[in-house]
Protein backbone atom coordinates (compact mmCIF):
# COMPACT_ATOMS: atom_id res chain seq x y z
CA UNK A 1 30.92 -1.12 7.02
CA UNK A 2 29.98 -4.16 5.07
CA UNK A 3 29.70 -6.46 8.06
CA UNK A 4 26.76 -3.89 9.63
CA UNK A 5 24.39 -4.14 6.61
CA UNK A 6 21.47 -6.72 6.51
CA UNK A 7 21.45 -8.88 3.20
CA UNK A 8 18.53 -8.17 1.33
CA UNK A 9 18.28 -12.53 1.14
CA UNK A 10 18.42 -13.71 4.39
CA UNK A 11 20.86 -16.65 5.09
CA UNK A 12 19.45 -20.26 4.01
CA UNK A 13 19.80 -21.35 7.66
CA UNK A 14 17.76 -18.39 9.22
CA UNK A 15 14.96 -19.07 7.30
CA UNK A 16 12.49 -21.21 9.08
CA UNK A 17 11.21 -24.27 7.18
CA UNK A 18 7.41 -23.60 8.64
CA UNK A 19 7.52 -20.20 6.96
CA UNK A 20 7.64 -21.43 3.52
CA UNK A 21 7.34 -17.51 1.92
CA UNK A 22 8.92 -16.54 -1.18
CA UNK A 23 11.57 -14.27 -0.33
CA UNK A 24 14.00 -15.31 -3.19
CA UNK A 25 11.51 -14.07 -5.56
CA UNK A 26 11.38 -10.71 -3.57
CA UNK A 27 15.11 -10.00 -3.37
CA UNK A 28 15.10 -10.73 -6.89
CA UNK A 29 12.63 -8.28 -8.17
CA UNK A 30 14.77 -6.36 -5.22
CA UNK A 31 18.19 -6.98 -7.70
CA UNK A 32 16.26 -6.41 -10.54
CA UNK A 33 15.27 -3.21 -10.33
CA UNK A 34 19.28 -2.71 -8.35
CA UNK A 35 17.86 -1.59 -5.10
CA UNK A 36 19.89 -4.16 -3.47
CA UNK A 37 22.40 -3.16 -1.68
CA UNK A 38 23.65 -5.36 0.68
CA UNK A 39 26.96 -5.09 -0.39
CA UNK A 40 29.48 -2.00 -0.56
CA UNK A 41 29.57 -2.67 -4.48
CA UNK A 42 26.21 -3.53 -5.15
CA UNK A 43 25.23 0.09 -3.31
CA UNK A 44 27.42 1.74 -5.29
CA UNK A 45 25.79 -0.05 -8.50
CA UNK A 46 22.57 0.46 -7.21
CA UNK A 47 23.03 4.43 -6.82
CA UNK A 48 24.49 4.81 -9.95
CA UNK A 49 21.86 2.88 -12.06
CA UNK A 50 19.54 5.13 -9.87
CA UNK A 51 21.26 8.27 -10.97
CA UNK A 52 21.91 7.68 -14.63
CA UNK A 53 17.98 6.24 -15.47
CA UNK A 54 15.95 8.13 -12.91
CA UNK A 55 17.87 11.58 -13.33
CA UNK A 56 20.46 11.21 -16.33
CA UNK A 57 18.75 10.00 -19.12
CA UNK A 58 15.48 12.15 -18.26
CA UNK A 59 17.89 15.57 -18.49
CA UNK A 60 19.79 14.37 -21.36
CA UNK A 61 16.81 13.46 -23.64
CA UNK A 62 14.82 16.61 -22.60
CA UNK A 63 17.82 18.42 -24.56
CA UNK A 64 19.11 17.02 -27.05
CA UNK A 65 16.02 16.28 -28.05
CA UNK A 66 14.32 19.25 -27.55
CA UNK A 67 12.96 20.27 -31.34
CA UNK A 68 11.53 24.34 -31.69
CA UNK A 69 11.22 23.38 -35.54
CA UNK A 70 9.17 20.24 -34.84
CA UNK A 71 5.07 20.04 -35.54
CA UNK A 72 3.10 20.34 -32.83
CA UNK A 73 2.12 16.74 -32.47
CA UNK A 74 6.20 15.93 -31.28
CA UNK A 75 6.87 19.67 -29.02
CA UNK A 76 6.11 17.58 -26.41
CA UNK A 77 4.85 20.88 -24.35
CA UNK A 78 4.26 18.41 -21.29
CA UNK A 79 7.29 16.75 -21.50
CA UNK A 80 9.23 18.54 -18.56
CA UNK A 81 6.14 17.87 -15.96
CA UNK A 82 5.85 14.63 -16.61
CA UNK A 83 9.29 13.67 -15.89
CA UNK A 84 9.78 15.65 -12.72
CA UNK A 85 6.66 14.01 -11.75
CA UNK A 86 8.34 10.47 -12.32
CA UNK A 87 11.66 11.47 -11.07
CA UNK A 88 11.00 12.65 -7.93
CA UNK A 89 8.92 9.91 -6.70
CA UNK A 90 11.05 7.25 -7.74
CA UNK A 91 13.64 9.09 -5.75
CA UNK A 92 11.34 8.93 -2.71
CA UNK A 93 10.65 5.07 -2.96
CA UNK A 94 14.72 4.58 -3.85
CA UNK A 95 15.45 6.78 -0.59
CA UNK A 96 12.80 5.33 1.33
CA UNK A 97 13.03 1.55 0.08
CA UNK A 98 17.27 1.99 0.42
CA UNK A 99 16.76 2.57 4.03
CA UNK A 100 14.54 0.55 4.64
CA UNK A 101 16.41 -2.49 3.39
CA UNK A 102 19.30 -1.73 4.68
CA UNK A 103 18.36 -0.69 7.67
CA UNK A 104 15.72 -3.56 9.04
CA UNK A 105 16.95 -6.25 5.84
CA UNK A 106 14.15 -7.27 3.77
CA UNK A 107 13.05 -10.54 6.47
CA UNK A 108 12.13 -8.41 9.35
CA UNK A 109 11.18 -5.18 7.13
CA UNK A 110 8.41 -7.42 6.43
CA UNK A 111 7.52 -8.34 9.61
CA UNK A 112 8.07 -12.29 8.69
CA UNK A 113 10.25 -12.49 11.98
CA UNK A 114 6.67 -12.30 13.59
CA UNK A 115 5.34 -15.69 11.93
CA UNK A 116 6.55 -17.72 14.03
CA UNK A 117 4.25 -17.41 16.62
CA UNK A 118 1.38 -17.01 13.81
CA UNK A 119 -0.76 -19.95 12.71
CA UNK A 120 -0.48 -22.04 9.88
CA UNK A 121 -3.43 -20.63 8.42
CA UNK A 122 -1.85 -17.15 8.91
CA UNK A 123 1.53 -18.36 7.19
CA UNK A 124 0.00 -20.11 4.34
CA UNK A 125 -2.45 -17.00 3.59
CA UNK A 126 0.72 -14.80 3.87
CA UNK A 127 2.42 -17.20 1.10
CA UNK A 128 -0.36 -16.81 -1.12
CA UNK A 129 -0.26 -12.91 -0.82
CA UNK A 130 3.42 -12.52 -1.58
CA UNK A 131 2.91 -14.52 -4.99
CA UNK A 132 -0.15 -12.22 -5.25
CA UNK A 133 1.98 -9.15 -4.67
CA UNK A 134 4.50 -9.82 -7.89
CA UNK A 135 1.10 -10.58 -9.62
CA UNK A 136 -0.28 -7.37 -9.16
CA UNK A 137 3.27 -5.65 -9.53
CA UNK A 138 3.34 -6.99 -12.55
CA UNK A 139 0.00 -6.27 -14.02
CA UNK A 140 0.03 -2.84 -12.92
CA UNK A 141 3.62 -2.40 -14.48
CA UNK A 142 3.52 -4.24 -17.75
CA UNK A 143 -0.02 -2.64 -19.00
CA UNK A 144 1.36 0.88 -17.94
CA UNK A 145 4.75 -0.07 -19.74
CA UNK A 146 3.50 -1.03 -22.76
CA UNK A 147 1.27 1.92 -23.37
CA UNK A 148 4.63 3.66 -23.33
CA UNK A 149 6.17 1.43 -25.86
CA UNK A 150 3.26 2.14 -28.43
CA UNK A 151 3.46 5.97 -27.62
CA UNK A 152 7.46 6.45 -27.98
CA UNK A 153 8.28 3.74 -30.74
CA UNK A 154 4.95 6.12 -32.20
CA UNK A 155 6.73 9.25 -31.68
CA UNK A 156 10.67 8.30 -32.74
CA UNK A 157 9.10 6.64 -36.51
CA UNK A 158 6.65 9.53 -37.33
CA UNK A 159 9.02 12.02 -36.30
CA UNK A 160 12.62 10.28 -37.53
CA UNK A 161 12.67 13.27 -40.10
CA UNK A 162 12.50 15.97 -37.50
CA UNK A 163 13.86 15.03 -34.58
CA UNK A 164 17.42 15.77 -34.05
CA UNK A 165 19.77 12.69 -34.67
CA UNK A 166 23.74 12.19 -33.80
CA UNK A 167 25.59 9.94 -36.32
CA UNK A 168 23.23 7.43 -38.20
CA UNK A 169 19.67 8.35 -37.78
CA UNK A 170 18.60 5.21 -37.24
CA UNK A 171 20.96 3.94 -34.28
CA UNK A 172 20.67 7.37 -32.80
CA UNK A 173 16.72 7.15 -32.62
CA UNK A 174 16.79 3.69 -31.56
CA UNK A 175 19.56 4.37 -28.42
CA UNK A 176 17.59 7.35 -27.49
CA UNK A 177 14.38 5.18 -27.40
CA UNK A 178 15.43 2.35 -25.36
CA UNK A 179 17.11 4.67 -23.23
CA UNK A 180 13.70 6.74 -22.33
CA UNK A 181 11.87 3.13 -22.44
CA UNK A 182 14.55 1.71 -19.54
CA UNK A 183 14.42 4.93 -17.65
CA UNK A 184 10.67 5.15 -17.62
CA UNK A 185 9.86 1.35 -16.79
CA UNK A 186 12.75 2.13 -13.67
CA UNK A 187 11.31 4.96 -12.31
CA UNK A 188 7.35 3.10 -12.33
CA UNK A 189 8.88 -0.23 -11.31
CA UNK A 190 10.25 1.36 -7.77
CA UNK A 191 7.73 3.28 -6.79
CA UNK A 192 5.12 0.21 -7.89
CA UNK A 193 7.31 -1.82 -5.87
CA UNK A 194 7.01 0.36 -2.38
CA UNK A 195 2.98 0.91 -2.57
CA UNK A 196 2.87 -3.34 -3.22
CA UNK A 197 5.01 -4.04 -0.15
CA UNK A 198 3.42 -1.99 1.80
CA UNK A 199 -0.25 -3.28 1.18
CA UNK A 200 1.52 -6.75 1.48
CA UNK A 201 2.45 -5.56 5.06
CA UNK A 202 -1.39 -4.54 5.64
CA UNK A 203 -2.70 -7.64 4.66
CA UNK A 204 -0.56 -9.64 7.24
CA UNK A 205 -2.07 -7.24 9.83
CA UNK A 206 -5.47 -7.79 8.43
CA UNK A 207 -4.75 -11.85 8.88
CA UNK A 208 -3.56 -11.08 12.34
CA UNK A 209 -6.59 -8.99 13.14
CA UNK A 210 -9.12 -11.94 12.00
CA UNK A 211 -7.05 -14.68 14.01
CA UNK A 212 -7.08 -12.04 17.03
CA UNK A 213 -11.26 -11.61 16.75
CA UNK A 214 -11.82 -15.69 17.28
CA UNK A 215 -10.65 -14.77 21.18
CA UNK A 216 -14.20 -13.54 21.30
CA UNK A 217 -15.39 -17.12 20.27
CA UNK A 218 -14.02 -19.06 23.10
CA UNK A 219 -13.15 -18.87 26.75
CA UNK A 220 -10.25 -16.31 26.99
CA UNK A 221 -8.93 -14.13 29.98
CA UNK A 222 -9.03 -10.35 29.59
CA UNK A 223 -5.56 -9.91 30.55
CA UNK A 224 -4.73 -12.39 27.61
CA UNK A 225 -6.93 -10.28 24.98
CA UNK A 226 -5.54 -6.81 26.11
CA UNK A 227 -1.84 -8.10 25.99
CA UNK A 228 -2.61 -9.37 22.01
CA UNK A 229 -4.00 -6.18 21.07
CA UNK A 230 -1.05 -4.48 23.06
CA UNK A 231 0.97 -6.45 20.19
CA UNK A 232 -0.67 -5.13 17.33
CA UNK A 233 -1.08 -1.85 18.05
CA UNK A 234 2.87 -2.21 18.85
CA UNK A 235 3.38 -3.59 15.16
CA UNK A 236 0.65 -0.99 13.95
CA UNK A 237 3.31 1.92 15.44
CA UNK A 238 6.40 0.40 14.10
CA UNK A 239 4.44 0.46 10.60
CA UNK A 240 3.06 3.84 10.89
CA UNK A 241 6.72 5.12 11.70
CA UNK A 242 8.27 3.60 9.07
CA UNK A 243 5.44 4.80 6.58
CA UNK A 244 4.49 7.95 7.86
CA UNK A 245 6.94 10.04 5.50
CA UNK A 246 6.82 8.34 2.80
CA UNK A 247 2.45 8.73 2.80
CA UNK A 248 2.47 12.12 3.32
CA UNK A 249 5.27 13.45 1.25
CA UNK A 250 3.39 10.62 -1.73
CA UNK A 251 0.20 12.67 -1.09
CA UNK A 252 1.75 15.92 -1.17
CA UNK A 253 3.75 15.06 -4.33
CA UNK A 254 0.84 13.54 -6.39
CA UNK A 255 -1.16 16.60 -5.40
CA UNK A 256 1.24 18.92 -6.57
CA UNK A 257 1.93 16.69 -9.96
CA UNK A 258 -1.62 17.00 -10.57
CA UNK A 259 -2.34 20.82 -10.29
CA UNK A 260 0.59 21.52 -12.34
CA UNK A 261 -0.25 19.26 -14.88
CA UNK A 262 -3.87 21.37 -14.85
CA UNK A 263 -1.87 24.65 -14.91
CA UNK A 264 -0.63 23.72 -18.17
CA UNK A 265 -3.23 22.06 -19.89
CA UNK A 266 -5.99 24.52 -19.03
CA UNK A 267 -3.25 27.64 -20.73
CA UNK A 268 -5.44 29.86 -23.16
CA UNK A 269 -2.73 29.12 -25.65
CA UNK A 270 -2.48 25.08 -24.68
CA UNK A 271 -3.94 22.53 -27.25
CA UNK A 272 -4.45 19.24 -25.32
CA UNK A 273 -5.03 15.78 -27.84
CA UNK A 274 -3.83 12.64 -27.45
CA UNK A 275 -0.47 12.90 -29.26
CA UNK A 276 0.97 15.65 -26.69
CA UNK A 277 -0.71 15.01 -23.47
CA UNK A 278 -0.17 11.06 -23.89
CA UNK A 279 2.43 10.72 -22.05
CA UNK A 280 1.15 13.13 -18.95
CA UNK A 281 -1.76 11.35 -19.00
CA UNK A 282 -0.28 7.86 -18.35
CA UNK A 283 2.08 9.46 -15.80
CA UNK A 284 -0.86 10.86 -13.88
CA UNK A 285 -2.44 7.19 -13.96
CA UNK A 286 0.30 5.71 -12.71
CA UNK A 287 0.67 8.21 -9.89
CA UNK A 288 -2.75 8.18 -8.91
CA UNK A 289 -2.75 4.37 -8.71
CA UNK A 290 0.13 4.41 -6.88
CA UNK A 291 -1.19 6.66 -3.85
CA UNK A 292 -4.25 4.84 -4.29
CA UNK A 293 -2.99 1.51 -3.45
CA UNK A 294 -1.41 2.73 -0.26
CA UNK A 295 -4.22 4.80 0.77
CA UNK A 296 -6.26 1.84 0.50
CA UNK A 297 -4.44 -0.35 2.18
CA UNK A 298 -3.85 1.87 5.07
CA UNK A 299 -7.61 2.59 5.43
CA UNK A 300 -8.59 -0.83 5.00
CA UNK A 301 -6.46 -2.30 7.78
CA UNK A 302 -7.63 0.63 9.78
CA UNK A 303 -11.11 -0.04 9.60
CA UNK A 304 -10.83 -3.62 10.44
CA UNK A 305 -8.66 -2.58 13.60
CA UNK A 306 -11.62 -0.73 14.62
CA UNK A 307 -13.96 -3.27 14.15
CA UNK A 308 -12.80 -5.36 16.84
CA UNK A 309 -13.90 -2.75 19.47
CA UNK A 310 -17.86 -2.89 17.94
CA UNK A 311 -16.92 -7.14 18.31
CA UNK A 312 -15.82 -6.70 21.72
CA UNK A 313 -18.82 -4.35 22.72
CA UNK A 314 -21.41 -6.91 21.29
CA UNK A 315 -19.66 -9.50 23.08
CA UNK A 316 -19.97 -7.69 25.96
CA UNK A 317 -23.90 -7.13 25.27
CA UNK A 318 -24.64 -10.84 24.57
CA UNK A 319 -22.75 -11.67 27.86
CA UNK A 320 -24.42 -9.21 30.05
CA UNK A 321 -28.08 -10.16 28.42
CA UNK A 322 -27.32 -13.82 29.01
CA UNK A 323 -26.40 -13.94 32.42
CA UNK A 324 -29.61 -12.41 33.23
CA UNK A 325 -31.40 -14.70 31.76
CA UNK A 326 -29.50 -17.64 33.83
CA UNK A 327 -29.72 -15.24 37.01
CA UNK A 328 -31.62 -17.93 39.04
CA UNK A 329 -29.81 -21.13 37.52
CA UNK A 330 -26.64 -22.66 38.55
CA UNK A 331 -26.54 -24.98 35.39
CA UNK A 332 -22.68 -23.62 34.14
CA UNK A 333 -22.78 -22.59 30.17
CA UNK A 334 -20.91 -24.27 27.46
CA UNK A 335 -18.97 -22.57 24.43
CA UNK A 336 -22.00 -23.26 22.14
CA UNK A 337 -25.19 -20.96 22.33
CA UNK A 338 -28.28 -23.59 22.12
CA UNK A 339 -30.94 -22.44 19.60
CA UNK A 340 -34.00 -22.26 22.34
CA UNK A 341 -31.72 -19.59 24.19
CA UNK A 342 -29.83 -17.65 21.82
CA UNK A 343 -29.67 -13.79 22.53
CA UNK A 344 -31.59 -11.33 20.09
CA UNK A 345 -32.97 -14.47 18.01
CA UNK A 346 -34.32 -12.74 15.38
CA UNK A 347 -31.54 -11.70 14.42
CA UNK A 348 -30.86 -14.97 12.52
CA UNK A 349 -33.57 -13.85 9.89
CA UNK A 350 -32.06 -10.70 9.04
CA UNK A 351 -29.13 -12.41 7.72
CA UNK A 352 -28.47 -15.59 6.21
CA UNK A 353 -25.32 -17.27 6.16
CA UNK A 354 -25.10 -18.54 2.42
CA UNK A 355 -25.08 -14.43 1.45
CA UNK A 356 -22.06 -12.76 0.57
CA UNK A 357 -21.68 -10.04 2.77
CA UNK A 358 -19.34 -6.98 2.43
CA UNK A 359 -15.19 -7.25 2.23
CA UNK A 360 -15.05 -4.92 5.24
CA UNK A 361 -17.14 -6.75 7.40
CA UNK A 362 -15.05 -9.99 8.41
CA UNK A 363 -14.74 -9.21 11.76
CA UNK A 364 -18.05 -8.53 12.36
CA UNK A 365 -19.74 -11.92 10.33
CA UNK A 366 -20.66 -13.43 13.69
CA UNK A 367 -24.44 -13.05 14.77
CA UNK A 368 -24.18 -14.92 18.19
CA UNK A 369 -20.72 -14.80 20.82
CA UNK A 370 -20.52 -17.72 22.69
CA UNK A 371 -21.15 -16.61 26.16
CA UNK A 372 -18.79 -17.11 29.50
CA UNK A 373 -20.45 -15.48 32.29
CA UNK A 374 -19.42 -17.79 34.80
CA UNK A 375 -15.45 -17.28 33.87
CA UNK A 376 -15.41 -13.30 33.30
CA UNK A 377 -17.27 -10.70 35.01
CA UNK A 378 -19.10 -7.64 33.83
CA UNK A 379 -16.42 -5.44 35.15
CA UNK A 380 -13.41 -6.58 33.36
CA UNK A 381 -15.63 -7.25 30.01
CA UNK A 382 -16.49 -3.46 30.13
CA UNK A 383 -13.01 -2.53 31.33
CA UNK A 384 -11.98 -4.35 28.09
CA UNK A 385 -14.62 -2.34 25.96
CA UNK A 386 -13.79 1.02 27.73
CA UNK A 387 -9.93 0.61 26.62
CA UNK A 388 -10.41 -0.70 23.17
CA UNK A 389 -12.57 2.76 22.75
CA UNK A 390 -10.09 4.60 24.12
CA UNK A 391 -7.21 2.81 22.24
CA UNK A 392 -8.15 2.49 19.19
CA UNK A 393 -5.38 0.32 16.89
CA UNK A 394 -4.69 1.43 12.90
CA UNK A 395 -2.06 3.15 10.47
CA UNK A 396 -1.41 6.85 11.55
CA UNK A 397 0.57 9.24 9.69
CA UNK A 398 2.01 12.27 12.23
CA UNK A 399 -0.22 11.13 15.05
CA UNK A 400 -3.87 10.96 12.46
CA UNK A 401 -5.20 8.15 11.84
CA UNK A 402 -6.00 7.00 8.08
CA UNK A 403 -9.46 6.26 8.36
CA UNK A 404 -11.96 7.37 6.17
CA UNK A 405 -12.71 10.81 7.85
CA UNK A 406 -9.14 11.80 6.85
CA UNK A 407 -9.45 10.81 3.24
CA UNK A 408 -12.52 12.70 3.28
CA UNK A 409 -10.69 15.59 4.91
CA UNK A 410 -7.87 15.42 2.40
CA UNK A 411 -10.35 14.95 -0.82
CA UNK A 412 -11.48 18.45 0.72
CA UNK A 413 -8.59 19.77 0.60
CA UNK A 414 -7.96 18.73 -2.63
CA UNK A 415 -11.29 19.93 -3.91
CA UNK A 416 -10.61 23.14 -2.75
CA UNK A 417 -7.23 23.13 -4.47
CA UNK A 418 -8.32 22.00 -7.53
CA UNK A 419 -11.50 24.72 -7.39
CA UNK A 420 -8.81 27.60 -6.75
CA UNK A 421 -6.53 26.48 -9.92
CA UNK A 422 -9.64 26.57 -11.62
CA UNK A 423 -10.52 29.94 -10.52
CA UNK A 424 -7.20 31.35 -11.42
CA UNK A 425 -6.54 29.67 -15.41
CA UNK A 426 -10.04 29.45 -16.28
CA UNK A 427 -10.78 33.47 -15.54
């Protein structure tokens, strides 16, 4: 059984030298948060550490610490949603991120088998946005985690007298803090982890997608075009399969984390401050931030998928325009679009190029195509327009795309959720 599982590190020698990516650093953060489990021992270590701080420690604290002769600043009356919260979706990203691993290994689960055909400008941008990716792990983590320091190491002094203690007061506090801190920074760490690899996935598309919109910029066959597209709405599938359960079940998860957490603070007899609902509060932050990394993400690398096919119609606009202007001329055209004869000229006052336009709109930055009417004909350029329409590329989840129309569907959905709960504690 050991020989069929993919290392989490891929071998020295199987690395390519032109690749230059950290994945040591990766399969690190990998070990230390013991999701590696290339090994038979190592998945057995990783499962229990998964088991005792993600499910153990959680139920044990909840009871033997649970104080009815307490003041009401340490009840903790939120206590059990929060943790269920946290619990179950670190046990979707261990699940999901366990199989994942194991199943593809950690070299082609992030697609960095496909590099090697990529650019160097492709590979070094990719390089830059793994170190970015433990950046942003980290200062999503470390802000989150030490809000929780200040609100337990709060809770265990001003409370020592009242809380219930085993042996020495003082060690028992102290275990039972650390423990709760460890279990906590766990359960945020692997879900973090998931939502960061997966918008590092979406930006590699979203390099890919830029390369593939310079084909539009220089003499290229159709049948070359439609076969790269072919290719990324081919990686776009594999991602949207791998993803598509652990989105939805994410959405459905925080959604239901959320409305109970309103069921119980909006309770006639609840009192909501800062020193009970602390700790539901940062676990609904870190939730929400979660989902809205990967929601992003997905839409983002959506969008731009779409934009080639408004690149490709324009090109196909410029082209046809052009060639009727050169109807009666046999003079053959050159890559570059002189200024005297440039199509829709005043276009270039509209715009200027030292103005920063929008993020989403870096496939759509150029205001003149080079024109080839002499190499392709109307027929296959509209061919090529008609099938990008009809073929559109992005991340789906259960066969819908995640574009904005489905957030705004879902936010609806929410809305009318949250509108309902309202209706029924409020009244």
């Amino acid at each position: 059984m050991e020989d069929q599982r993919h290392p989490i590190l891929p071998k020295q020698n199987s690395i390519s030298s032109h690749e230059g990516l950290e994945l040591k650093s990766f399969g690190s953060c990998l070990k230390w948060v013991f999701v590696d489990q290339s090994s038979i021992w190592r998945t057995g270590l990783s499962w229990s550490i998964f088991f005792v701080l993600a499910i153990g420690v959680p139920l044990v604290t909840h009871f033997l610490l649970s104080c009815s002769s307490c003041d009401a600043n340490h009840s903790r009356p939120y206590h059990v949603v929060s943790q269920i919260s946290l619990s179950l979706f670190a046990m979707l990203s261990f699940i999901s991120l366990s199989c994942w691993t194991r199943k593809f290994g950690l070299k082609r689960f992030l697609f960095l088998d496909k590099l090697c055909d990529a650019s160097e400008k492709v590979r070094h941008e990719y390089k830059q946005q793994f170190q970015n990716s433990m950046k942003l792990l980290c200062l999503i983590v470390f802000p989150c985690f030490a809000a929780e320091c200040v609100y337990k190491i709060w809770w265990y002094v001003s409370g020592a007298t009242e809380l219930p203690y085993y042996g020495n007061m003082y060690l028992s506090d102290t275990i039972f803090c650390m423990l709760e801190l460890c279990s906590w920074l766990y359960r945020t760490t692997i879900f973090f982890l998931v939502c960061v690899l997966f918008r590092l996935i979406c930006h590699l598309q979203i390099l890919r997608l830029e390369i593939f919109a310079q084909v539009f910029q220089k003499e290229t066959e159709v049948e070359t075009i439609m076969m790269e597209h072919n290719k990324i709405r081919r990686t776009f599938r594999i991602i949207s399969h791998r993803f598509r359960a652990f989105i939805l079940v994410s959405l459905i998860m925080v959604t239901a984390s959320q409305l109970a957490s309103l069921v119980v603070i909006t309770r006639s007899s609840a009192h909501v401050n800062i020193y009970k609902a602390g700790e539901l509060a940062l676990c609904s932050i870190s939730l929400v931030t979660s989902l809205f990394i990967c929601l992003r993400s997905a839409t983002k690398v959506t969008h731009k998928a779409q934009k080639v096919t408004g690149l490709a119609a324009k090109w196909n606009v410029c082209a046809t325009i052009h060639s009727f202007d050169y109807a009666e001329t046999e003079t053959p055209m050159v890559p570059q679009v002189s200024s005297d004869h440039q199509v829709f000229p005043f276009g270039a006052d509209l715009e200027s190029d030292d103005e920063e336009g929008d993020e989403d709109d870096d496939l759509d930055n150029t205001k003149l195509v080079p024109i080839f009417t002499n190499t392709i004909s109307f027929q296959k350029r509209q061919a090529l327009v008609k099938y990008l329409e009809h073929n559109r590329a992005g991340i789906t989840v259960f066969g819908s795309m995640v574009d904005r129309t489905w957030l705004h569907s879902i936010f609806g959905i929410q809305l009318a959720l949250l509108l309902w709960m309202l209706n029924k504690t409020i009244s």
